[in-house]
Protein backbone atom coordinates (compact mmCIF):
# COMPACT_ATOMS: atom_id res chain seq x y z
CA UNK A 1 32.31 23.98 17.93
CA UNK A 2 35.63 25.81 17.68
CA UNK A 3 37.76 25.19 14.80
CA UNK A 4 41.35 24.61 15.02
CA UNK A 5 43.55 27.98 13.50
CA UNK A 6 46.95 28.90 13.86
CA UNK A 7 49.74 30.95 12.26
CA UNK A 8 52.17 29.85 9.68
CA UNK A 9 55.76 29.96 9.81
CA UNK A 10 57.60 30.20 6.49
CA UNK A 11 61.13 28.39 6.99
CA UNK A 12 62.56 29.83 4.00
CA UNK A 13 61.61 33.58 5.11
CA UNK A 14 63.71 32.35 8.28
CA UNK A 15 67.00 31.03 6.73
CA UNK A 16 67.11 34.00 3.72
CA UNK A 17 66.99 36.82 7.12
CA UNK A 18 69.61 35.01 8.56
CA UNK A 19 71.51 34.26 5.85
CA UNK A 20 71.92 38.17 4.92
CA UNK A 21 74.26 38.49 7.85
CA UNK A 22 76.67 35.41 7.18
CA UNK A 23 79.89 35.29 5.63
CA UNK A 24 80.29 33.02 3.14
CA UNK A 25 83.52 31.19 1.63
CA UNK A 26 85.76 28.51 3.18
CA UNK A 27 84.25 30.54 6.45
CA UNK A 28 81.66 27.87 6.62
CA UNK A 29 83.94 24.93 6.83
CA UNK A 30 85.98 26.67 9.65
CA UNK A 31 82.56 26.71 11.55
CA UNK A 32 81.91 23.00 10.99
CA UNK A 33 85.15 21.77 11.94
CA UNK A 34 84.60 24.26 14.98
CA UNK A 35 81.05 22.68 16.01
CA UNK A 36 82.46 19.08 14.88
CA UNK A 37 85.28 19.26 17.52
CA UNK A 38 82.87 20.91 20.15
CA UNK A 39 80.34 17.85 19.69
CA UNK A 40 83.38 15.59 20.69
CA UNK A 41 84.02 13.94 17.69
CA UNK A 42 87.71 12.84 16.88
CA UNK A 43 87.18 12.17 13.06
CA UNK A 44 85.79 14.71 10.63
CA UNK A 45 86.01 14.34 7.20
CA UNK A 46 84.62 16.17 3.85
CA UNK A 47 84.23 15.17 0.27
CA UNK A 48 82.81 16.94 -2.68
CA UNK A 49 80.53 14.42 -4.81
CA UNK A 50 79.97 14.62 -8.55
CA UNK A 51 77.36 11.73 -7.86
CA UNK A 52 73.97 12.06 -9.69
CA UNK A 53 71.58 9.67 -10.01
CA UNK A 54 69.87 8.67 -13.48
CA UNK A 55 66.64 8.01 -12.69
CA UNK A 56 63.81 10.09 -10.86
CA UNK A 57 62.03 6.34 -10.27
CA UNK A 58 63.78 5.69 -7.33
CA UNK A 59 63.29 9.40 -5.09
CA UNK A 60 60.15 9.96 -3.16
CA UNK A 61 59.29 12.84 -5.63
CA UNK A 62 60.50 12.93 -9.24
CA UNK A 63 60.53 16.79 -7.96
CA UNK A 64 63.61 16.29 -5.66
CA UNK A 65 65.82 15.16 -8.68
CA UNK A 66 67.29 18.92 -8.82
CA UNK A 67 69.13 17.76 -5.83
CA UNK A 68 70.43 14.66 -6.80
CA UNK A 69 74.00 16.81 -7.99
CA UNK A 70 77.23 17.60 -7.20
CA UNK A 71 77.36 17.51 -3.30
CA UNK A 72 79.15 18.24 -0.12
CA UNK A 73 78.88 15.34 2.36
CA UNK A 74 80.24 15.72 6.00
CA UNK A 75 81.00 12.99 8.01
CA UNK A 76 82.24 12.16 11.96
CA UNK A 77 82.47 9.77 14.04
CA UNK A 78 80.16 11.56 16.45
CA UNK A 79 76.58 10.21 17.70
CA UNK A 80 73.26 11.45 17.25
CA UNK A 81 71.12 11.68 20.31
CA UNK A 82 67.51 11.36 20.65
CA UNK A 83 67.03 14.80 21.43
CA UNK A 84 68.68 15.54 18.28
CA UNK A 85 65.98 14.55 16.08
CA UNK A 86 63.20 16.84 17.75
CA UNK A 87 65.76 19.60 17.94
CA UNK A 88 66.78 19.11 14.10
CA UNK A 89 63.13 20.28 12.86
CA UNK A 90 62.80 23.33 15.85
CA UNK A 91 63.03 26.46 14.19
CA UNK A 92 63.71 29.46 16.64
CA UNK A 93 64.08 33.06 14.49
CA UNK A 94 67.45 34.22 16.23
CA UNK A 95 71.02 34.55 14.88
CA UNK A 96 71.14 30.68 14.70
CA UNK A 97 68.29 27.96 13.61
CA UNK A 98 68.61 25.58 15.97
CA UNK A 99 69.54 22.39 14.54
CA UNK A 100 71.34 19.16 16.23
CA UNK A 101 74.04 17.19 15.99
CA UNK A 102 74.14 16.91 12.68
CA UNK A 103 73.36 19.45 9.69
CA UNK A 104 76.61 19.93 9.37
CA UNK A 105 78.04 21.01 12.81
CA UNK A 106 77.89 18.18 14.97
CA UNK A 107 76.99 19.80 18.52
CA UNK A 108 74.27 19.97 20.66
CA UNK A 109 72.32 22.58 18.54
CA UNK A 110 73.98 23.97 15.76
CA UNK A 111 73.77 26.95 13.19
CA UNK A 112 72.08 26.47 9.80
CA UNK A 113 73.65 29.66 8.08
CA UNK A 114 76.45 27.37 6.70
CA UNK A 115 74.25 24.52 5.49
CA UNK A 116 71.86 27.25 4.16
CA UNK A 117 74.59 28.99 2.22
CA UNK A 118 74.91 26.43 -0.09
CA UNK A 119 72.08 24.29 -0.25
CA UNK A 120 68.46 23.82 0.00
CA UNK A 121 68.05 20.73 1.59
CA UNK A 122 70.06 19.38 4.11
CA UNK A 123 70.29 15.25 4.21
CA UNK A 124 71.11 13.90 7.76
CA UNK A 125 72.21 10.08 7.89
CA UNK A 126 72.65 8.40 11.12
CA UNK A 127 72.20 4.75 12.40
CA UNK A 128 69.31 3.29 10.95
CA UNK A 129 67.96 6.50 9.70
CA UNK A 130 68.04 9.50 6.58
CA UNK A 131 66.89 12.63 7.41
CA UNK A 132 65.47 14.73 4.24
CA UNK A 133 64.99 18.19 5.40
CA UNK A 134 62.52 20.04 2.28
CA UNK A 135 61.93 23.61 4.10
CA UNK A 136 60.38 24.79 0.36
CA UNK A 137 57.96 21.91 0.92
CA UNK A 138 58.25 20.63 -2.32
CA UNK A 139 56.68 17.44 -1.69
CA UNK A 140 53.17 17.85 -0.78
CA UNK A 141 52.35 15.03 0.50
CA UNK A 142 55.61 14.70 3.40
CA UNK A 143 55.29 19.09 3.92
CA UNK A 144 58.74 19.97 5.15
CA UNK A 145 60.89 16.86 4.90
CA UNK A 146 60.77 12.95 5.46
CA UNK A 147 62.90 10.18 6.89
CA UNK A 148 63.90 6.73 5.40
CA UNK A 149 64.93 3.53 6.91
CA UNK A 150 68.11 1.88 6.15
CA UNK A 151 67.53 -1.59 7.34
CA UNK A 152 65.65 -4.13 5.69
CA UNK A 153 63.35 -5.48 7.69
CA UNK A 154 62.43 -9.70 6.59
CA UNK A 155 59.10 -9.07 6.94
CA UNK A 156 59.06 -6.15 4.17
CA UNK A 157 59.06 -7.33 0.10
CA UNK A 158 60.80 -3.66 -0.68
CA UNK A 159 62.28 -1.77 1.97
CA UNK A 160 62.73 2.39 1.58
CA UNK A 161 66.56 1.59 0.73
CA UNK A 162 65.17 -0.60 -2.37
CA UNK A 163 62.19 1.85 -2.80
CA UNK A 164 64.02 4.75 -2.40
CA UNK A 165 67.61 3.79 -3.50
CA UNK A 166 67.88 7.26 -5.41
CA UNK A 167 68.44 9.15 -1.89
CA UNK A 168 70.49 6.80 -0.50
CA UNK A 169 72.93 6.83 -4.01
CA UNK A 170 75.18 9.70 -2.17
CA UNK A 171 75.98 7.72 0.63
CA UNK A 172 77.05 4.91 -1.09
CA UNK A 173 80.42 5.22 -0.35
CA UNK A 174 80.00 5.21 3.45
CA UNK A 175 77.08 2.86 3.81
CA UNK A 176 77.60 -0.28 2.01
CA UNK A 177 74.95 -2.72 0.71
CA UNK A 178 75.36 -4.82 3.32
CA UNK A 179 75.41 -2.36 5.71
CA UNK A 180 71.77 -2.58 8.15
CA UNK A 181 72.83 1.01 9.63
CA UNK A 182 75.42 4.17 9.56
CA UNK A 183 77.66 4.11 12.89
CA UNK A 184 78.07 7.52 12.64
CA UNK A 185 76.97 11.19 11.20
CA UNK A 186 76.78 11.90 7.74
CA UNK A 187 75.66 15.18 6.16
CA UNK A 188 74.99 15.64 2.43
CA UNK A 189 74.15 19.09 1.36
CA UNK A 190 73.37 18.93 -2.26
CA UNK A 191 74.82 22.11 -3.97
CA UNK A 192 71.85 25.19 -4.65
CA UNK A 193 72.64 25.20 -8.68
CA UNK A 194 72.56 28.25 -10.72
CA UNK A 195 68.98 28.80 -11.84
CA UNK A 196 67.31 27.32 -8.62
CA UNK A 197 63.91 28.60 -7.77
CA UNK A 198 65.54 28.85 -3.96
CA UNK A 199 63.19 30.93 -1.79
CA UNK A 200 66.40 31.25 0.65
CA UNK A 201 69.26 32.34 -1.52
CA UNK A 202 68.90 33.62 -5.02
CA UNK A 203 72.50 32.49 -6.63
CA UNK A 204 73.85 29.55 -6.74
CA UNK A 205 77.23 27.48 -5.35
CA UNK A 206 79.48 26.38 -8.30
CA UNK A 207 81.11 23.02 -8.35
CA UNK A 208 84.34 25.23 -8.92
CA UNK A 209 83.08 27.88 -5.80
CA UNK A 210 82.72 24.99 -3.68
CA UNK A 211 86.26 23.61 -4.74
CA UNK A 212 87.59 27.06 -3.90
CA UNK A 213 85.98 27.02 -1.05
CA UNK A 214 88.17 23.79 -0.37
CA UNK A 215 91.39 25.38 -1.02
CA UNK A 216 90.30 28.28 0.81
CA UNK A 217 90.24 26.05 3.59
CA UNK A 218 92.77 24.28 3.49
CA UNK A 219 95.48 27.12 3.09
CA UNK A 220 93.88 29.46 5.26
CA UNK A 221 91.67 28.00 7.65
CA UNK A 222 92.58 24.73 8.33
CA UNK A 223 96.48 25.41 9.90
CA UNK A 224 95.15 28.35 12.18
CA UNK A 225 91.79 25.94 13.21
CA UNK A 226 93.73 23.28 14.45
CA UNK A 227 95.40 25.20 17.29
CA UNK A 228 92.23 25.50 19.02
CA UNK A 229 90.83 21.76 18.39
CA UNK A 230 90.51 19.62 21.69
CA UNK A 231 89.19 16.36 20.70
CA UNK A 232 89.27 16.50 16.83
CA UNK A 233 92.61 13.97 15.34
CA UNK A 234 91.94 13.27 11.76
CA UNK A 235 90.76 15.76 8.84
CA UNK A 236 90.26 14.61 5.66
CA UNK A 237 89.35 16.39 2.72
CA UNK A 238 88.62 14.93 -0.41
């Protein structure tokens, strides 16, 4: 009777080779608002979170509260597809991972270098649904990432946003408590810290980097970016 064998594919290994040949800086928000506007989204807008949550009680694993920081969060008014969500966990070993409409480029499949630069684990919110992506596979028992439900369902005492309120903490600004589902795409990428164990990038991203990074932007990537936008209307930066 055969037994079942196969070869292992370290996601980490993946995103560090790739990530060698990236540039960094407000670079990576020039290539987000790019992919946004390509995805057809008219609305893009990015915030940088000091949020942190108190308690480890309320996350999956007490082990994920090292990303419970200060944050990035992306949002459009863009749609996530179906095909999105298988697309969103392929992993191809090229110049890009190939990622949906989401991780932070909003397109059809998207780059994970600019995601990757600054954090470990990519959260995707859309509809009815967060997306935890864990490519360290931290949590043994959900290897590689989970996803939570946002509704609450009658016929469930605690749903995952009562279980689970800890992940759903840097959102709260977009999704409201009475809010059944996000009609949109959010992206928080919790900032890699100084110190991190990170098998995919060794130093860390600065709540003052990543506000550089901001006025980077803004002052030299944001005026020139806008020439070239077709559907985008509104950016907001926060």
């Amino acid at each position: 009777m055969p037994t079942h064998s196969r070869e292992e594919v370290e996601v980490t290994s993946i995103l560090k080779h790739i990530l060698d040949n990236y540039p960094a800086g407000s670079a990576i928000l020039r290539e987000i608002l790019q992919n946004t506007d390509d995805a057809g989204a008219q609305t893009h807008c990015r915030d940088l979170s000091l949020t942190r949550v108190s308690s480890t009680r309320t996350l999956v694993d007490p082990v994920l509260s090292v990303y419970q920081g200060p944050a990035i969060t992306a949002t459009n008014d863009a749609y996530f597809q179906p095909k999105d969500w298988i697309a969103i966990r392929r992993v191809v070993l090229s110049w890009e991972v190939v990622l949906p409409a989401t991780i932070l480029i909003w397109t059809d499949t998207i780059s994970a270098p600019p995601a990757s630069k600054i954090t470990d684990n990519p959260h995707v919110l859309y509809n009815d649904t967060l997306l935890f992506l864990d490519p360290h596979q931290r949590v043994e028992a959900y290897r590689g990432g989970f996803s939570l439900l946002t509704t609450r369902p009658p016929e469930i005492e605690r749903s995952d946003r009562d279980t689970y309120a800890g992940h759903f903490a840097p959102f709260a600004v977009i999704l409201k408590p009475d809010d059944s589902i996000y009609q949109g795409t959010a992206i928080g990428l919790p900032l890699r810290l100084s110190g991190s164990d990170s098998k995919i990038k060794s130093t860390g991203t600065s709540i003052e980097t990543a506000r550089q990074m901001f006025r980077d932007f803004m002052t030299k990537e944001l005026p020139e970016s806008m020439l070239f936008l077709k559907h985008i209307t509104t950016v907001v930066l926060k």
